[in-house]
Protein backbone atom coordinates (compact mmCIF):
# COMPACT_ATOMS: atom_id res chain seq x y z
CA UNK A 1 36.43 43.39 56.53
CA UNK A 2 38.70 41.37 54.31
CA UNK A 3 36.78 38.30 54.01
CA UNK A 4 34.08 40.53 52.58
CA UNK A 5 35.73 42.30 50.26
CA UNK A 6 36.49 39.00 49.34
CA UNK A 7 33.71 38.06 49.30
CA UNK A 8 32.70 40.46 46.69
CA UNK A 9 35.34 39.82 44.82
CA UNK A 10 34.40 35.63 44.44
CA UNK A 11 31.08 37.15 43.74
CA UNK A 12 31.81 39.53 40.95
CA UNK A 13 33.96 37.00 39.21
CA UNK A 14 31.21 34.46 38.63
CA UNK A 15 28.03 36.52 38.10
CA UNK A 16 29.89 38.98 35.90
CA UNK A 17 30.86 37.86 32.20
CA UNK A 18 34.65 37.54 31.69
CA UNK A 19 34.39 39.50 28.27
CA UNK A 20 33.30 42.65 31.12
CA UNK A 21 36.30 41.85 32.96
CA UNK A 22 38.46 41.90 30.28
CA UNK A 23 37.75 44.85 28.20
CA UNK A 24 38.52 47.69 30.09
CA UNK A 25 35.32 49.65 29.72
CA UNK A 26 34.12 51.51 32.60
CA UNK A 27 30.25 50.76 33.49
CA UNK A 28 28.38 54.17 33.10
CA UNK A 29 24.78 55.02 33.76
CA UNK A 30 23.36 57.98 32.35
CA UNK A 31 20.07 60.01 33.58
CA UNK A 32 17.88 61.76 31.10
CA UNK A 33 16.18 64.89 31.34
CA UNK A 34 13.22 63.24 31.49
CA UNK A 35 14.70 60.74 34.41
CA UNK A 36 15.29 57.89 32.12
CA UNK A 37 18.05 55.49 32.63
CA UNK A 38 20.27 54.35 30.36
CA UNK A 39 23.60 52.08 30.77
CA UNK A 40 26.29 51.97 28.68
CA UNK A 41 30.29 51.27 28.83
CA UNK A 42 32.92 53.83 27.93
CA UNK A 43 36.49 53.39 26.59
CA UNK A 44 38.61 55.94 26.29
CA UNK A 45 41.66 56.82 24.99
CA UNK A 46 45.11 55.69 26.87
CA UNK A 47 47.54 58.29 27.89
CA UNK A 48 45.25 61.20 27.06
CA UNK A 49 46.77 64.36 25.90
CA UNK A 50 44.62 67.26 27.32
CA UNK A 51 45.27 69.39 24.43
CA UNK A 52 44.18 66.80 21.62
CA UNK A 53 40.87 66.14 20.46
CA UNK A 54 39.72 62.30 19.77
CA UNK A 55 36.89 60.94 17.80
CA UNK A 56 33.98 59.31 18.97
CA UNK A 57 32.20 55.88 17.85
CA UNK A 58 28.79 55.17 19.10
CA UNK A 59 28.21 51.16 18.73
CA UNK A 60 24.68 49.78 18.87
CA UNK A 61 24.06 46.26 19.65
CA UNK A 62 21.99 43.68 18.63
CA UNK A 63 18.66 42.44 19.88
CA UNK A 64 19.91 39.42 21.61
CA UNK A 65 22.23 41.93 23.26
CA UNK A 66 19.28 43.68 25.64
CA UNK A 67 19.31 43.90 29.55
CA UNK A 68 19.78 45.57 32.02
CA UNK A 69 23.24 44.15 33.19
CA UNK A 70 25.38 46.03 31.37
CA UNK A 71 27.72 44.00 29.83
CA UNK A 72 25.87 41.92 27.34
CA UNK A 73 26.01 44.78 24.47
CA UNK A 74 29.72 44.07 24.60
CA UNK A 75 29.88 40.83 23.27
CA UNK A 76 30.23 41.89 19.80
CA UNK A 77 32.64 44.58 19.04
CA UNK A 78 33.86 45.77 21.91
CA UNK A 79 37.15 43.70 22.06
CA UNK A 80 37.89 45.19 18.26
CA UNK A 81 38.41 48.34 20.08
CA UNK A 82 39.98 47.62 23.08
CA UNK A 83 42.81 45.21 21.27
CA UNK A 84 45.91 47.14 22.21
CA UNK A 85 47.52 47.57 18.70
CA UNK A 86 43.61 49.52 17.80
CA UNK A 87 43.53 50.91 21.10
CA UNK A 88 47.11 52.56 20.29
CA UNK A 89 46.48 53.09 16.76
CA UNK A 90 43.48 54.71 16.90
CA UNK A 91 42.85 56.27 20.32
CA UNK A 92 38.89 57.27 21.10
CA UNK A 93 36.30 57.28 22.88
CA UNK A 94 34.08 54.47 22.29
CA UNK A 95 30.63 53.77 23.56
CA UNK A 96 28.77 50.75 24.07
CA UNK A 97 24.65 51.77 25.05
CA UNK A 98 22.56 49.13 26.41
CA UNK A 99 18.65 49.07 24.93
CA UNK A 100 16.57 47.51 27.27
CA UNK A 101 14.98 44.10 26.91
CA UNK A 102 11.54 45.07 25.82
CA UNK A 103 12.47 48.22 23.34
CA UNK A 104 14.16 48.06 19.84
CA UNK A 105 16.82 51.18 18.61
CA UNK A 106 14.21 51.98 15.64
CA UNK A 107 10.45 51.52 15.53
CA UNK A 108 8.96 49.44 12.09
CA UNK A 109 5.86 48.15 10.98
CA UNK A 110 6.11 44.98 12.33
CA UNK A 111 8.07 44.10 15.84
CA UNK A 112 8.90 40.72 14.16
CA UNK A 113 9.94 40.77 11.01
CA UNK A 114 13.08 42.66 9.32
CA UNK A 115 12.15 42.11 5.84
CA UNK A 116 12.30 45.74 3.83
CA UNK A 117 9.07 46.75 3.46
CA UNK A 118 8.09 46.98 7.14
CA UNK A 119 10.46 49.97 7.45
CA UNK A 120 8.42 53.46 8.04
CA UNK A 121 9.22 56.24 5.76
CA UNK A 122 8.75 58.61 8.82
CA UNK A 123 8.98 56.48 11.71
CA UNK A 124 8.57 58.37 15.62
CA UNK A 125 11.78 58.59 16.96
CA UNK A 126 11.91 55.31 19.54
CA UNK A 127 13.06 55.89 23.16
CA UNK A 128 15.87 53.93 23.29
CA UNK A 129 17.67 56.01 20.59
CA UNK A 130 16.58 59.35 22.18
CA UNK A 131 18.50 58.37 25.60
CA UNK A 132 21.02 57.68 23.36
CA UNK A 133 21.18 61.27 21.67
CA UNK A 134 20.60 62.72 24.75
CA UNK A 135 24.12 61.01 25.99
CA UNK A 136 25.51 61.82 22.46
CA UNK A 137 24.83 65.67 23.33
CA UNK A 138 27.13 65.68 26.30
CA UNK A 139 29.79 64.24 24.25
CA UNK A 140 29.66 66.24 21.75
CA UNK A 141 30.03 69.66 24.88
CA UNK A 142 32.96 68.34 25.95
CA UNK A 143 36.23 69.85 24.40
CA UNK A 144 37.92 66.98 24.03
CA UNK A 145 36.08 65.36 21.53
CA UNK A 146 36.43 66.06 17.88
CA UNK A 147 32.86 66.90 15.98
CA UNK A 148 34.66 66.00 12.60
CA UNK A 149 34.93 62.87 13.43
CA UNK A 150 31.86 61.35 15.12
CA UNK A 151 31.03 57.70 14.09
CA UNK A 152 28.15 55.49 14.57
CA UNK A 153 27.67 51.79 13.55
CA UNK A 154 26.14 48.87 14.80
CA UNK A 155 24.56 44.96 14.12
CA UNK A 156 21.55 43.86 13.07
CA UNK A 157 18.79 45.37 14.80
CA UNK A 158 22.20 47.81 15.96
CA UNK A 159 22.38 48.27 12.48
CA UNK A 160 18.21 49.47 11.54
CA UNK A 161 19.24 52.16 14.32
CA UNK A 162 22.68 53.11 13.15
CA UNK A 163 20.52 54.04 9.55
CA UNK A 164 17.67 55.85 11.66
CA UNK A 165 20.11 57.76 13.82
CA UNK A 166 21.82 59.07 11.18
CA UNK A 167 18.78 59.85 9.14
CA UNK A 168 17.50 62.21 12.10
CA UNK A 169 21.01 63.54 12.61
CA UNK A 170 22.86 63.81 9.35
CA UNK A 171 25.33 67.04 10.06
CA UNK A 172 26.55 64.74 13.00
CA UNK A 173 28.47 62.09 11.86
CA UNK A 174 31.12 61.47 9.68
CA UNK A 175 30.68 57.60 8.68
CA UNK A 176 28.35 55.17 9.46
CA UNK A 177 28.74 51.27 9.25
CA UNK A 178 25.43 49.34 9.44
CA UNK A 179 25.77 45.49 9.54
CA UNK A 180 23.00 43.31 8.20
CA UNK A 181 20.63 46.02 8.61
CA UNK A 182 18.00 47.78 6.84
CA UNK A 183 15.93 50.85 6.13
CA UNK A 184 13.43 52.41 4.18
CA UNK A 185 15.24 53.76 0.86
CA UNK A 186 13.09 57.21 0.66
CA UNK A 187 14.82 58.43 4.28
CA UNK A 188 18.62 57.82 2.36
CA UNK A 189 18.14 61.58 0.46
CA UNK A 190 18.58 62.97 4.05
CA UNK A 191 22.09 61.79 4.28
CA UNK A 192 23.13 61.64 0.69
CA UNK A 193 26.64 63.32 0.46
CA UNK A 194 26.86 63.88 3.80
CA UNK A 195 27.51 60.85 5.71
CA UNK A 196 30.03 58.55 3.90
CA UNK A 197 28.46 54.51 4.36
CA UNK A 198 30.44 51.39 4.44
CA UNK A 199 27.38 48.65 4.40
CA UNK A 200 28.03 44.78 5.49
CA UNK A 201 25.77 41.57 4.71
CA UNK A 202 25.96 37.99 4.37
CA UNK A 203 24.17 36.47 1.12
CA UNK A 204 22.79 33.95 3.35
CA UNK A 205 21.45 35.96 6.09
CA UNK A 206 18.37 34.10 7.68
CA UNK A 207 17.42 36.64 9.62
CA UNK A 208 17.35 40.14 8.20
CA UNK A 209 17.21 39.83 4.40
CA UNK A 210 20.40 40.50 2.35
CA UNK A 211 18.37 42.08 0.00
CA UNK A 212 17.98 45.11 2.37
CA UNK A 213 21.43 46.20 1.99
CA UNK A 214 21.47 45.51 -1.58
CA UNK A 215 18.06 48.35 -2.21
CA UNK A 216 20.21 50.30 -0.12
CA UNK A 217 23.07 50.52 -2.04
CA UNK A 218 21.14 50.75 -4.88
CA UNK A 219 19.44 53.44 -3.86
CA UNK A 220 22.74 55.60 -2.86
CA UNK A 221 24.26 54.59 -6.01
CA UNK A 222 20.88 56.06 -7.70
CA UNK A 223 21.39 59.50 -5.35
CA UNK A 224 24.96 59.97 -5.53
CA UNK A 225 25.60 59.20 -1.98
CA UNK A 226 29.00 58.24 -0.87
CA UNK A 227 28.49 53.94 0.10
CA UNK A 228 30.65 50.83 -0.19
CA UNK A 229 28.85 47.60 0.21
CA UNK A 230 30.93 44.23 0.84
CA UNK A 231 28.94 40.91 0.66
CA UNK A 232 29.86 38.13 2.02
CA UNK A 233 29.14 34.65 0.20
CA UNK A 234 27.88 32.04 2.11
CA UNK A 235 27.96 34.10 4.96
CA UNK A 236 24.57 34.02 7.42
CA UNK A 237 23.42 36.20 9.86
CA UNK A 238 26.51 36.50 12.11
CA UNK A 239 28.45 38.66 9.49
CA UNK A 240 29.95 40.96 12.05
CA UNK A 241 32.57 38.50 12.45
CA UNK A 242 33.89 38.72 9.15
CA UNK A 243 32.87 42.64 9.41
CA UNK A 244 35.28 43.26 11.97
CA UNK A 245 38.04 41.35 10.54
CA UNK A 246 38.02 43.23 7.73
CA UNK A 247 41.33 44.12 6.38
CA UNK A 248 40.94 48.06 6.43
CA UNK A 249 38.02 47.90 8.95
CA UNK A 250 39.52 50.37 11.16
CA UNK A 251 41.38 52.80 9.09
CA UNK A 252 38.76 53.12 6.91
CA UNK A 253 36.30 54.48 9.75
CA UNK A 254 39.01 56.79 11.36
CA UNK A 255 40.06 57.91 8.06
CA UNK A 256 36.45 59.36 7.67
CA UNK A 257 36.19 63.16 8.25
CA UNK A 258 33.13 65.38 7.71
């Protein structure tokens, strides 16, 4: 019995990436009502007082992030919140869904191109981002989460659905950060004054146009919604890196209250 436990042990250690190992989020798989799967990872907070209530951050990943294994959507991000000094600073629960390969967080015009203009004024509401509101509704049932102080953000293609969920879902959330993302402007008056934005691109973004963000902003600027934008010169499409290291990254999201 020992030499197959381990067995399993050798085996887990080099099929399973060491940022899984590492992080401290437990691997969670969540049925539907309609029988759909869908994996995530869950942090929570250390020491947890039963009589407290905690807020919640929802991170979506990126594109290059989808599977089925369940660990690849915390590549980016995830480490941010499990860092000790965060972890103790700002105890949550934090959850990391996984969008499978061949789906996308928000449906557009065009599967293959992020440029503004293929965003749908009224898009259909795409399955992957329906499991995950599905999920979001048991969180939000249990007591010991705080509905002040739900958060969602997320990068890149993480960041199209971080804009669409809170489009469809505007009384939920509290602050939103969408990294080198995008939208269609006319959907923004759903969530102006109600959601409070901080917005993250890098000029030189190859992939999903800079000048997404910048209409955004624009356009919450134009509607009196509540939005800080920070650009990042020279920066291409991997600004979540600078993103996250953000001096008041953190306290500026858990500062946010509806």
């Amino acid at each position: 019995m020992k030499y197959l436990i381990r067995a399993l042990v050798l085996f887990l250690s080099l099929h399973v990436p060491a940022f899984a190992l590492e992080t401290g989020y437990a691997l969670k798989i969540f049925v539907t009502s309609a029988n759909d799967t869908l994996r995530y990872r869950e942090l929570t907070p250390e020491n947890q007082d039963k009589n407290k209530k905690y807020p919640l951050v929802i991170f979506l990943h990126g594109a290059g992030e989808r599977g089925n294994d369940n660990n690849s959507q915390l590549i980016y991000g995830a480490g941010m919140f499990a860092n000790p000094v965060n972890r103790a600073n700002y105890p949550a629960f934090v959850l990391f869904p996984q969008c499978p390969k061949k789906e996308f967080w928000c449906l557009r015009d065009s599967l293959h191109s992020y440029q503004n203009n293929t965003f749908l004024a009224n898009p259909a509401p795409a399955p992957a981002l329906q499991r995950v509101k599905e999920l979001l509704d048991v969180y939000l049932k249990m007591p010991c989460i705080d509905k002040n102080r739900i958060y969602v953000m997320g990068l890149s293609m993480g960041g199209m659905g971080t804009y669409d969920l809170v489009c469809r879902y505007p009384d939920l959330f509290a602050a939103a950060i969408p990294i080198c993302g995008g939208v269609n402007t006319a959907r923004l008056k759903y969530v102006a004054g109600k959601v409070k934005f901080r917005i993250f691109h890098g000029d030189k973004d190859e992939v999903v146009p800079v000048e997404n963000s910048r209409s955004i902003y624009s356009a919450f600027k134009t509607s009196g919604g509540s939005a800080d934008y920070v650009e990042f010169y020279g920066c291409g499409h991997g600004s979540w890196n600078l993103a996250f290291n953000y001096p008041d990254f953190m306290s500026w999201l858990f500062g946010q209250t509806k």
